[in-house]
N, C-alpha and C. Protein backbone atom coordinates (compact mmCIF):
# COMPACT_ATOMS: atom_id res chain seq x y z
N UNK A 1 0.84 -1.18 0.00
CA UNK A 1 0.00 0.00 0.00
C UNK A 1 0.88 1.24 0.00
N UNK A 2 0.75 2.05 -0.65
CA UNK A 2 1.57 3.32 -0.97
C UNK A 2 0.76 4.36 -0.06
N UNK A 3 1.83 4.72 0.45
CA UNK A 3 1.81 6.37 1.62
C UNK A 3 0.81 7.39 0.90
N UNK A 4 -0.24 7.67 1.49
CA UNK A 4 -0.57 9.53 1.14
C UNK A 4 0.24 10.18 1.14
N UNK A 5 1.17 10.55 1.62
CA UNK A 5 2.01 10.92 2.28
C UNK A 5 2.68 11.93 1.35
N UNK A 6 2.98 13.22 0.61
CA UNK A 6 4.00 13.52 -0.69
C UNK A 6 5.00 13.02 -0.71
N UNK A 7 5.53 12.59 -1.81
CA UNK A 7 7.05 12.45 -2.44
C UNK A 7 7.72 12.99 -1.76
N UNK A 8 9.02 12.53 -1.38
CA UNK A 8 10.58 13.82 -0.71
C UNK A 8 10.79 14.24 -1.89
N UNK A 9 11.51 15.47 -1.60
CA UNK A 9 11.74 16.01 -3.02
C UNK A 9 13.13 15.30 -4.13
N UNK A 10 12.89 15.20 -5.25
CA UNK A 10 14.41 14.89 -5.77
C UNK A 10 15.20 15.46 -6.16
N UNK A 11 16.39 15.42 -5.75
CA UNK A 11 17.51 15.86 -6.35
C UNK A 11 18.38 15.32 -7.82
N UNK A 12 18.21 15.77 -8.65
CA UNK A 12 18.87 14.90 -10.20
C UNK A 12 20.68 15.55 -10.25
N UNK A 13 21.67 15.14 -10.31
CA UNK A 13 22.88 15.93 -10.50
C UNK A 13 23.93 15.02 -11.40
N UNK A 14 24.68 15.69 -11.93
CA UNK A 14 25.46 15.35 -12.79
C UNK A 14 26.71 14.41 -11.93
N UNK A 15 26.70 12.90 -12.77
CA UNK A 15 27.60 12.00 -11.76
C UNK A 15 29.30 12.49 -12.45
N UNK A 16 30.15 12.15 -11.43
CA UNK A 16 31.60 12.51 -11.79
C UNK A 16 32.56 10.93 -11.51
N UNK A 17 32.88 10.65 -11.69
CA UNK A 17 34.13 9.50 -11.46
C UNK A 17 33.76 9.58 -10.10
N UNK A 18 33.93 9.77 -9.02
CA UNK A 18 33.82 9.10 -7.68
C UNK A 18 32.76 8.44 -7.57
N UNK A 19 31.40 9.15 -7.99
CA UNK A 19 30.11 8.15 -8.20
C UNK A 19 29.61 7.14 -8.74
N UNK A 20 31.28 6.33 -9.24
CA UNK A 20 31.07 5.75 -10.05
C UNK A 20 30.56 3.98 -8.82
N UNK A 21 31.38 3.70 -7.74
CA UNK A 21 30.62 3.13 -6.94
C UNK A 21 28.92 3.10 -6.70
N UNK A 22 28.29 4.61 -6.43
CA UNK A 22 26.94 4.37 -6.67
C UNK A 22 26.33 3.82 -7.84
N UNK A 23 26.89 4.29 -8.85
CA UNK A 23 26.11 3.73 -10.26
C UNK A 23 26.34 2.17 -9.81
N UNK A 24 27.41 1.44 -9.86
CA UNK A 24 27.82 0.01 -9.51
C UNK A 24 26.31 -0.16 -8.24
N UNK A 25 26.33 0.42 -7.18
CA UNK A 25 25.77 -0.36 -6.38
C UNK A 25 24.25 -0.26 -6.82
N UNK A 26 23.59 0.94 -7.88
CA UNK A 26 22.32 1.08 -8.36
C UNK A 26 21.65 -0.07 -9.33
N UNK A 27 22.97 -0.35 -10.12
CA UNK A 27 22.90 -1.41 -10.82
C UNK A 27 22.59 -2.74 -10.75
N UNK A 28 23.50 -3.05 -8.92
CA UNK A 28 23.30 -4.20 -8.10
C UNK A 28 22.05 -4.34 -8.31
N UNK A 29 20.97 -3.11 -7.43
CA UNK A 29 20.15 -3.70 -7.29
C UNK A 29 18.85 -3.41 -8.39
N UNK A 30 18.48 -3.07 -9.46
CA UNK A 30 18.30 -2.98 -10.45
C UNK A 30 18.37 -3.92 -11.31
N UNK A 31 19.66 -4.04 -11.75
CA UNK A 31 19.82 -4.66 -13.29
C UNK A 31 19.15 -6.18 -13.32
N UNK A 32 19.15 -6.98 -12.42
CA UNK A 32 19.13 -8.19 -12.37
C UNK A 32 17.16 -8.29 -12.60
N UNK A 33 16.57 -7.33 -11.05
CA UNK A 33 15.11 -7.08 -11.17
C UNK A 33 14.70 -7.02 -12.75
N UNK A 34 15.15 -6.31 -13.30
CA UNK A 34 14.58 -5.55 -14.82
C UNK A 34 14.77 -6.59 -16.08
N UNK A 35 15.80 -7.40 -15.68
CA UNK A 35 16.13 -8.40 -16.79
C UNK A 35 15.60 -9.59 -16.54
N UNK A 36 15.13 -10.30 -15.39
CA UNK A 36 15.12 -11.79 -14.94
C UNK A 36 14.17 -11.99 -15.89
N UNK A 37 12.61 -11.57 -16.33
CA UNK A 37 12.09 -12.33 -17.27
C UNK A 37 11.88 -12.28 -18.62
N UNK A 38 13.22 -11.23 -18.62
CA UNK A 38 13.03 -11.29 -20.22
C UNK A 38 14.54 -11.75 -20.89
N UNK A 39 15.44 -11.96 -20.21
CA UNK A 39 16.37 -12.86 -20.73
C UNK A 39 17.18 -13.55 -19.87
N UNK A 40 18.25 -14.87 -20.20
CA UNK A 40 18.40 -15.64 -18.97
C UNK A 40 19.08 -15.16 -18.11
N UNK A 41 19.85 -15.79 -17.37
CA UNK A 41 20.29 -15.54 -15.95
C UNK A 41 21.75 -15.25 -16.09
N UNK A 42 22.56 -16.38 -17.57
CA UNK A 42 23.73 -16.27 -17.97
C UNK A 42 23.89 -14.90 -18.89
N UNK A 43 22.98 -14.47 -19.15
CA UNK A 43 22.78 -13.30 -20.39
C UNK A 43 23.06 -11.93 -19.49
N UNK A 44 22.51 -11.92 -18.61
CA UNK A 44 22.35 -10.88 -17.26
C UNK A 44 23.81 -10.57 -17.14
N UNK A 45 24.39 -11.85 -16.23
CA UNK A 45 25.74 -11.87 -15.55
C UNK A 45 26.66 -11.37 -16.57
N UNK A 46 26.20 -11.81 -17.97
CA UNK A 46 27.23 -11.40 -18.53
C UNK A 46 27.55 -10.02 -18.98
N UNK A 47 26.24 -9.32 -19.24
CA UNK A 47 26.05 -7.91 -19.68
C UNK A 47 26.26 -7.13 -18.49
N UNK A 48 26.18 -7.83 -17.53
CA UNK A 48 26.54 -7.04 -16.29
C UNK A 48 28.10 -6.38 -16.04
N UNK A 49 28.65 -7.88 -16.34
CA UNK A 49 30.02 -7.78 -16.26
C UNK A 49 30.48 -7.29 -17.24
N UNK A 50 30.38 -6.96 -18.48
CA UNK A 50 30.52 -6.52 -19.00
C UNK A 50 30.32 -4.71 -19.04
N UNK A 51 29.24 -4.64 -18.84
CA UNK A 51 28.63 -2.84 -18.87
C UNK A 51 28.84 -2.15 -17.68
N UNK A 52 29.31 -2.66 -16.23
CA UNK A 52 29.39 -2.34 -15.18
C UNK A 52 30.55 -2.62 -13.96
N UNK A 53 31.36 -3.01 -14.40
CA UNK A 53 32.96 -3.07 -13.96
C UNK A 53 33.12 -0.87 -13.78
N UNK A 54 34.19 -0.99 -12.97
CA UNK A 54 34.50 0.39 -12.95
C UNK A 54 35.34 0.35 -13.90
N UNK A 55 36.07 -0.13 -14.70
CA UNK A 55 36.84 0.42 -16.21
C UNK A 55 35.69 1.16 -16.83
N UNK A 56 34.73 -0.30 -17.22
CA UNK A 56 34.24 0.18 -18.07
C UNK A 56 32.83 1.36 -18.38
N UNK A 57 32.59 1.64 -16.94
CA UNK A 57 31.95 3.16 -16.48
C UNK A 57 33.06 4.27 -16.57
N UNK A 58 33.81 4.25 -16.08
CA UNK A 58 34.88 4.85 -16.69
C UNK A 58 35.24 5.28 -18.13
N UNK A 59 35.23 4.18 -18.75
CA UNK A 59 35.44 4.31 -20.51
C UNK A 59 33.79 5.25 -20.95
N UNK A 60 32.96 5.09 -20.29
CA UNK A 60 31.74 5.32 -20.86
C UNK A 60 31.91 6.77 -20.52
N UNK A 61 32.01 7.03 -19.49
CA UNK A 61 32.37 8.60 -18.74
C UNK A 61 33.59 9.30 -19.66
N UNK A 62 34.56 8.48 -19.75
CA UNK A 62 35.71 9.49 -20.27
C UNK A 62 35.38 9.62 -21.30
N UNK A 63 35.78 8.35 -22.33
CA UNK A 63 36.12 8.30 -23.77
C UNK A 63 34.78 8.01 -24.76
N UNK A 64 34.00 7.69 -24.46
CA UNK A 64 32.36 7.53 -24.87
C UNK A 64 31.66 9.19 -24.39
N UNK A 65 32.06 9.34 -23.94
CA UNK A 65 30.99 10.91 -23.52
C UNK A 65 30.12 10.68 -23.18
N UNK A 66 29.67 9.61 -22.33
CA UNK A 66 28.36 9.47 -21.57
C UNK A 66 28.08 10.30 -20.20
N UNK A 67 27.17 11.14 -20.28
CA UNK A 67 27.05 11.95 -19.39
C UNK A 67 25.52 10.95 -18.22
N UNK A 68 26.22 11.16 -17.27
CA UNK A 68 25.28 10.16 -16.49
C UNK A 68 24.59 11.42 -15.11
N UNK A 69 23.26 11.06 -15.08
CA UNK A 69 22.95 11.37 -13.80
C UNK A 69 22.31 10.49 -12.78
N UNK A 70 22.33 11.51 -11.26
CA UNK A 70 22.04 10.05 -10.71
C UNK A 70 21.27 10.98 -9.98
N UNK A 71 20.08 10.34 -9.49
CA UNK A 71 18.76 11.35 -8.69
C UNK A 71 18.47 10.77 -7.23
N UNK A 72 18.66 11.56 -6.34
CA UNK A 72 18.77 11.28 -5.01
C UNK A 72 17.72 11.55 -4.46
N UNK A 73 16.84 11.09 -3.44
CA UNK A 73 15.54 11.16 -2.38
C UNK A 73 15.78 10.39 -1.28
N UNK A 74 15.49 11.47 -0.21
CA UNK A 74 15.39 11.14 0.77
C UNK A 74 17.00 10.87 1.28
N UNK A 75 18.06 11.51 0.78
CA UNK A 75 19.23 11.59 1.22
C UNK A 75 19.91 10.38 0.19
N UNK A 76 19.17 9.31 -0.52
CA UNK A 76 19.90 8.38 -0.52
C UNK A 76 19.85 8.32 -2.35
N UNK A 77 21.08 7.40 -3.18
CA UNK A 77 20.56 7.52 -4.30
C UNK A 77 19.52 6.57 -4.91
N UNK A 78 18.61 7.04 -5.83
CA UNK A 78 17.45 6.29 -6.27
C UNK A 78 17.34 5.55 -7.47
N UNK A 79 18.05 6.25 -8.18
CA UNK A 79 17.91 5.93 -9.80
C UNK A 79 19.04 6.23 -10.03
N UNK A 80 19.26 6.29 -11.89
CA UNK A 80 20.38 7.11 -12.54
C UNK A 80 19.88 6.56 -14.18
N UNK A 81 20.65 7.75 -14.24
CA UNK A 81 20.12 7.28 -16.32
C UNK A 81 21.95 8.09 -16.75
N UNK A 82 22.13 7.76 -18.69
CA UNK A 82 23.20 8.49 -18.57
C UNK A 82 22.49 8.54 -20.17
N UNK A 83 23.28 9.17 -21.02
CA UNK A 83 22.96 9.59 -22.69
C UNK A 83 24.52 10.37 -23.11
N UNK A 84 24.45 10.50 -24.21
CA UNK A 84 25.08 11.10 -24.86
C UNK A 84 24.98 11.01 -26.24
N UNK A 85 25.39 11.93 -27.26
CA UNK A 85 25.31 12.05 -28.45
C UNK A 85 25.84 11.31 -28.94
N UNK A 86 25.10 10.76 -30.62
CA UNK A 86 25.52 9.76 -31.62
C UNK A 86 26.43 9.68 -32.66
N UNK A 87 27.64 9.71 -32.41
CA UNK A 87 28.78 10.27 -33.27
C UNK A 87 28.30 10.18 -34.66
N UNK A 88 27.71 9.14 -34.73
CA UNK A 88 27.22 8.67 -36.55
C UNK A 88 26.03 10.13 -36.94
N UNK A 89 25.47 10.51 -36.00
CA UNK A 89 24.11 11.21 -36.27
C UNK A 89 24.19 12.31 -35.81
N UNK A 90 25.67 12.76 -35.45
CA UNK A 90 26.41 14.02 -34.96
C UNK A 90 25.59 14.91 -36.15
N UNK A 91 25.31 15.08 -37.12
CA UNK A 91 24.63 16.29 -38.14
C UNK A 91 23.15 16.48 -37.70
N UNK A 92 23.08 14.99 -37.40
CA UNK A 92 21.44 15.52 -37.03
C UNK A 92 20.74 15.91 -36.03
N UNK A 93 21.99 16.24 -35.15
CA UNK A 93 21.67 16.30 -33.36
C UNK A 93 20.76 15.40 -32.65
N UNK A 94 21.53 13.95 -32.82
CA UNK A 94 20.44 12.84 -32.41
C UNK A 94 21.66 12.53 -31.04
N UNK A 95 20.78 12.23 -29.82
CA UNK A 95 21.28 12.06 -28.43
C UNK A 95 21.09 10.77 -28.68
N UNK A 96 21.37 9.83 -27.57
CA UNK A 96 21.17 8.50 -27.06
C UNK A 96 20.90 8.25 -25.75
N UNK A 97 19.67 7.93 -25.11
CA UNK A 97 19.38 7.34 -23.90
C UNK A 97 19.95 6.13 -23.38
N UNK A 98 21.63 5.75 -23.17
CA UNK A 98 21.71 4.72 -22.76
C UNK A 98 21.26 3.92 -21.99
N UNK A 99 20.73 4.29 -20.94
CA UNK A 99 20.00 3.95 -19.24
C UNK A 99 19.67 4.89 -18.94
N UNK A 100 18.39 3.73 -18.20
CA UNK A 100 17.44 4.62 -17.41
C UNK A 100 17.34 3.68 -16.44
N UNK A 101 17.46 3.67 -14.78
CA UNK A 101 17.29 2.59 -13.89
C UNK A 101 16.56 3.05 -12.79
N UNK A 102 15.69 2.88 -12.12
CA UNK A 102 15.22 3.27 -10.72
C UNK A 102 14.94 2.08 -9.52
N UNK A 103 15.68 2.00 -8.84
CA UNK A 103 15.18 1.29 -8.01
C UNK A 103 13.80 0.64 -7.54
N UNK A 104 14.00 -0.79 -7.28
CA UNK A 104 12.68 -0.94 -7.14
C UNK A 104 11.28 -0.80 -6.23
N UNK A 105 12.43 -0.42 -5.49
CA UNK A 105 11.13 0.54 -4.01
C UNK A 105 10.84 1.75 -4.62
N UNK A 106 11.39 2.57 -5.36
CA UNK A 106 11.11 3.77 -5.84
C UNK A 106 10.59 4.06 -7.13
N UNK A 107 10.38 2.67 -7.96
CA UNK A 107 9.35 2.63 -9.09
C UNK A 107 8.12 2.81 -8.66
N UNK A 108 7.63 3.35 -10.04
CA UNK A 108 6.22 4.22 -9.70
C UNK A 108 5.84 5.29 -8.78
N UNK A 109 6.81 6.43 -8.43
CA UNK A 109 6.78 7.08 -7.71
C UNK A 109 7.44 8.71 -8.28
N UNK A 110 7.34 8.97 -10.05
CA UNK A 110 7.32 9.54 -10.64
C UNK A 110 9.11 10.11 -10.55
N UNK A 111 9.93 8.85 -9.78
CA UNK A 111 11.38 9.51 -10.13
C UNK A 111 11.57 8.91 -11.66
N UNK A 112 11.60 8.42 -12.76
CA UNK A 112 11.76 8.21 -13.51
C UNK A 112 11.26 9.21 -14.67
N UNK A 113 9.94 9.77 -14.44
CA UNK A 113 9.55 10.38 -15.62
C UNK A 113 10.75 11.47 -15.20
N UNK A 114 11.08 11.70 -13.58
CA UNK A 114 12.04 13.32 -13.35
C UNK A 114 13.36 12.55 -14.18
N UNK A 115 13.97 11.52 -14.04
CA UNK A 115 14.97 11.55 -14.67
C UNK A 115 15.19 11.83 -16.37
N UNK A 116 14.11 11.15 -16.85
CA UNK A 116 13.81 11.46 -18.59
C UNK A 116 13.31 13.18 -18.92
N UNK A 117 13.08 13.82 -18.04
CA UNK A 117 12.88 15.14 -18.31
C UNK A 117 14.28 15.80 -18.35
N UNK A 118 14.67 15.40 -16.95
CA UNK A 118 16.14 15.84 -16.85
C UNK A 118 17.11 15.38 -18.19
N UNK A 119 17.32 13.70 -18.47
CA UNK A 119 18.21 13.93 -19.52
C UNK A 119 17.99 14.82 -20.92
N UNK A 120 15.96 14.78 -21.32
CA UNK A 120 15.67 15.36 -22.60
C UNK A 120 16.23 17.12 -22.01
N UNK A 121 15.97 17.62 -20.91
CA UNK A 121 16.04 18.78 -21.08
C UNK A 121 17.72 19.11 -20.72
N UNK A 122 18.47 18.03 -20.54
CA UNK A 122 20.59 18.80 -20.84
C UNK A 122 20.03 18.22 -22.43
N UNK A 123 19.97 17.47 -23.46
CA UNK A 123 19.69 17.38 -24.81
C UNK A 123 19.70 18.54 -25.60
N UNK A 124 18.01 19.50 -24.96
CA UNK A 124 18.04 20.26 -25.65
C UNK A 124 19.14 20.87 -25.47
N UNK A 125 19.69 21.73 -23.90
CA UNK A 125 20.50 22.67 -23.92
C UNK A 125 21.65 22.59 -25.13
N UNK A 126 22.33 20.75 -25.00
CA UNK A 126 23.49 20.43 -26.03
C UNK A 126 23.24 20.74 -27.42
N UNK A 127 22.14 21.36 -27.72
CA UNK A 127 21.79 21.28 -29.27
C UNK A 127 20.74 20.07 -29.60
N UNK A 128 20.54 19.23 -28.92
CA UNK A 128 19.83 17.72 -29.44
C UNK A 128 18.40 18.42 -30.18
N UNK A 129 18.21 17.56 -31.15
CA UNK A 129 16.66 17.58 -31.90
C UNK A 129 16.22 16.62 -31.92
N UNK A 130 16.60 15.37 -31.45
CA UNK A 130 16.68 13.88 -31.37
C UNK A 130 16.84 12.74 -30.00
N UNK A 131 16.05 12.04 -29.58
CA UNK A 131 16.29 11.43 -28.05
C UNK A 131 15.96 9.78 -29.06
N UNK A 132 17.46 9.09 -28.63
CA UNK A 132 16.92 8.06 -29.43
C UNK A 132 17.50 6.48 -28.11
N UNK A 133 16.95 5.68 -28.35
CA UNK A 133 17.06 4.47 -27.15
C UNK A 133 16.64 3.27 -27.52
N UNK A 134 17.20 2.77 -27.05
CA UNK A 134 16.45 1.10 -27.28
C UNK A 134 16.37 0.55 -26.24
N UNK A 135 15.15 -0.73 -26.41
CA UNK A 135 14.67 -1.02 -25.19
C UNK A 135 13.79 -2.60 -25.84
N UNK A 136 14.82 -3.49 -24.81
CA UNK A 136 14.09 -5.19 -25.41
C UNK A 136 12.65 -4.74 -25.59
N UNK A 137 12.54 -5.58 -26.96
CA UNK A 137 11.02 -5.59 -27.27
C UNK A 137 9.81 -6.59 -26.07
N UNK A 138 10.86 -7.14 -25.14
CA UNK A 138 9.69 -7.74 -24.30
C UNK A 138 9.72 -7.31 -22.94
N UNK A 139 10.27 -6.04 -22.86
CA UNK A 139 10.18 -5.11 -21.40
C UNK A 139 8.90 -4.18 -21.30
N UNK A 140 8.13 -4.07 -20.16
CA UNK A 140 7.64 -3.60 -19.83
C UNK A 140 7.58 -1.81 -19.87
N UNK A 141 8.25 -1.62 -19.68
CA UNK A 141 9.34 0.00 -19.89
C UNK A 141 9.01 0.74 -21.30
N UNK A 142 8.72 -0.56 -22.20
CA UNK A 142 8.27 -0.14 -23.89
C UNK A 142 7.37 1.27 -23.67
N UNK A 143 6.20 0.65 -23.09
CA UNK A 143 5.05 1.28 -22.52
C UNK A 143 5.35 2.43 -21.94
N UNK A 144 6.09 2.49 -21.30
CA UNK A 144 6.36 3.79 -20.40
C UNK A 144 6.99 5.11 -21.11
N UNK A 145 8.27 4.50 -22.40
CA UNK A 145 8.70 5.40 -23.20
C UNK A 145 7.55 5.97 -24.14
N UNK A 146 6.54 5.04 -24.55
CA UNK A 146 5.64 5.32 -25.72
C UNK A 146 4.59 6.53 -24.85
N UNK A 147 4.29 6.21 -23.87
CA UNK A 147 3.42 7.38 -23.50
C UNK A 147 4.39 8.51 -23.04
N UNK A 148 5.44 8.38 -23.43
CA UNK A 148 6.09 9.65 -23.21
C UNK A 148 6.66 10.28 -24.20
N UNK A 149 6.25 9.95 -25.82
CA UNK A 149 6.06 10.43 -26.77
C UNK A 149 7.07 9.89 -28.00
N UNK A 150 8.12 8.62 -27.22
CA UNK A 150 8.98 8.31 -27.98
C UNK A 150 7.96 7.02 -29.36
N UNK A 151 8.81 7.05 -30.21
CA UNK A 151 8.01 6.13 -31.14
C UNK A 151 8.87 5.22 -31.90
N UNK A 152 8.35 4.20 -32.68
CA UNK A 152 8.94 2.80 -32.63
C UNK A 152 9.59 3.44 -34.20
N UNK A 153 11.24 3.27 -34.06
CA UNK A 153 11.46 3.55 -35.54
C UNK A 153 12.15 2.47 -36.23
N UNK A 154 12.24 1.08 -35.65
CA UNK A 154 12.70 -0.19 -36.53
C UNK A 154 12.90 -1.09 -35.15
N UNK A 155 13.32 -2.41 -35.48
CA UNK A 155 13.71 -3.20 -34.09
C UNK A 155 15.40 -4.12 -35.07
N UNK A 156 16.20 -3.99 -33.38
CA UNK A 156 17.18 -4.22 -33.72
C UNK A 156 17.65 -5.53 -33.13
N UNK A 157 18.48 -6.57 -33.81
CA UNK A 157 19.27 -7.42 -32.97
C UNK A 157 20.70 -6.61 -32.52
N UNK A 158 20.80 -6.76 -31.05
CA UNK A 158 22.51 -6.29 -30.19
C UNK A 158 23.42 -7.18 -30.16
N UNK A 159 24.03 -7.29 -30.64
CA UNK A 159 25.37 -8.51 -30.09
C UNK A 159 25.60 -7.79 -28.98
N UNK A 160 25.77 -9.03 -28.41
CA UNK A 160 26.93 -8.04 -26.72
C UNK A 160 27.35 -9.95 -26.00
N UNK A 161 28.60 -9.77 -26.43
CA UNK A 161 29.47 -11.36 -26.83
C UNK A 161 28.52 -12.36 -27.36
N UNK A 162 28.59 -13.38 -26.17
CA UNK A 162 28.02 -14.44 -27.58
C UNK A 162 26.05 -14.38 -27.41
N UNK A 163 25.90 -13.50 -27.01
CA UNK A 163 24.44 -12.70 -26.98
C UNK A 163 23.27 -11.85 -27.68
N UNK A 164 22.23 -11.59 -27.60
CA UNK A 164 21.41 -11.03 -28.61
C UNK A 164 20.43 -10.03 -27.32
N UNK A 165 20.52 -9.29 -27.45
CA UNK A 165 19.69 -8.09 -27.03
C UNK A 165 18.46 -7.72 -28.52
N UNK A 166 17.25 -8.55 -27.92
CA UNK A 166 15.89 -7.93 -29.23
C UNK A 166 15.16 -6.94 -28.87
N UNK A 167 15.51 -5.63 -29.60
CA UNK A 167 15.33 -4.39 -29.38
C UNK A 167 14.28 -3.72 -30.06
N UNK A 168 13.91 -2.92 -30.04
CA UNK A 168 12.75 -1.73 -30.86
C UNK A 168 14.03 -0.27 -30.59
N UNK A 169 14.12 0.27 -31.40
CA UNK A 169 14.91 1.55 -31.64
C UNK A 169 13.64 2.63 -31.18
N UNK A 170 13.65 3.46 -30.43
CA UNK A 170 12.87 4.34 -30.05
C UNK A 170 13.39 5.84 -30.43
N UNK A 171 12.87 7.00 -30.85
CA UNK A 171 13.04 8.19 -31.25
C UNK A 171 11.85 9.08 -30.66
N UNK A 172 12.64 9.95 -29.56
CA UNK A 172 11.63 11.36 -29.54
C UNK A 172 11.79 12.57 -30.50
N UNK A 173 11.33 13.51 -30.71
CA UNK A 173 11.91 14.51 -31.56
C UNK A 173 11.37 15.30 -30.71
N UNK A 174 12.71 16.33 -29.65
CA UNK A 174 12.69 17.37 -28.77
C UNK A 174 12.68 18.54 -29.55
């Protein structure tokens, strides 16, 4: 049963290399929730280990230009999403929503739509005309981007090692 009670307020801020532990521990508890029924258990561990080692948040932060935020309530962190622009689509000012994660005590409690406002609105500031993401075609989350105005512009297979991520390509136009 959910509190009457208002929301604490959130805080959204731009993560730096030291935060890179929180993202790791957001992920902990996240990544595994969000994936268990839509792909296996070996598929998880592996994309995990793969996308979430501190190198390779690091590589995403330095040399990828992924700009990540992470949104705090109630003192503690809640979520985090990160994006950055599409070197290939650099002319057309198309961004990329890499992640979007919220904890699962704090789903449905409108920190998520604050984080997708927050990344579309640093987008615009960067120049973006374009919010583009993908998201397995058998996640729940589909739903959540579509009423938030993004729309289906092809579906993709991901390699990510000996793996397949089945995707829908999503596009807002900010």
């Amino acid at each position: 049963m959910k509190s009457s009670a208002p929301a604490a307020p959130v805080r959204i801020v731009p993560a730096v290399l030291k935060d890179i532990p929180t993202i790791i521990a957001l992920a902990e508890a996240t990544w595994e929730p969000t994936y268990r029924f839509i792909i296996s258990k070996e598929q998880i561990d592996y994309m995990y280990r793969v996308i979430y080692t501190p190198a390779s948040l690091r590589r995403q932060m330095q040399d990828e230009h992924h700009t990540f935020l992470v949104a705090h309530q109630d003192g503690a962190a809640a979520g985090y999403a990160s994006f950055g622009p599409l070197p290939d689509e650099a002319a057309n000012k198309v961004f990329k929503l890499h992640k979007i994660y919220v904890l699962p005590t704090r789903q449905g409690q409108g920190l998520g739509l604050q984080l997708i406002d927050a990344v579309e609105n640093a987008v615009r500031q960067a120049g973006g005309a374009f919010l583009d993401l993908n998201v397995n075609r058998y996640n729940p989350a589909l739903a959540f981007y579509e009423r938030r105005g993004f729309e289906r512009q092809r579906e993709v297979d991901v390699a990510i090692g000996p793996y397949f991520m089945n995707d829908f390509v999503l596009r807002k136009a900010l």
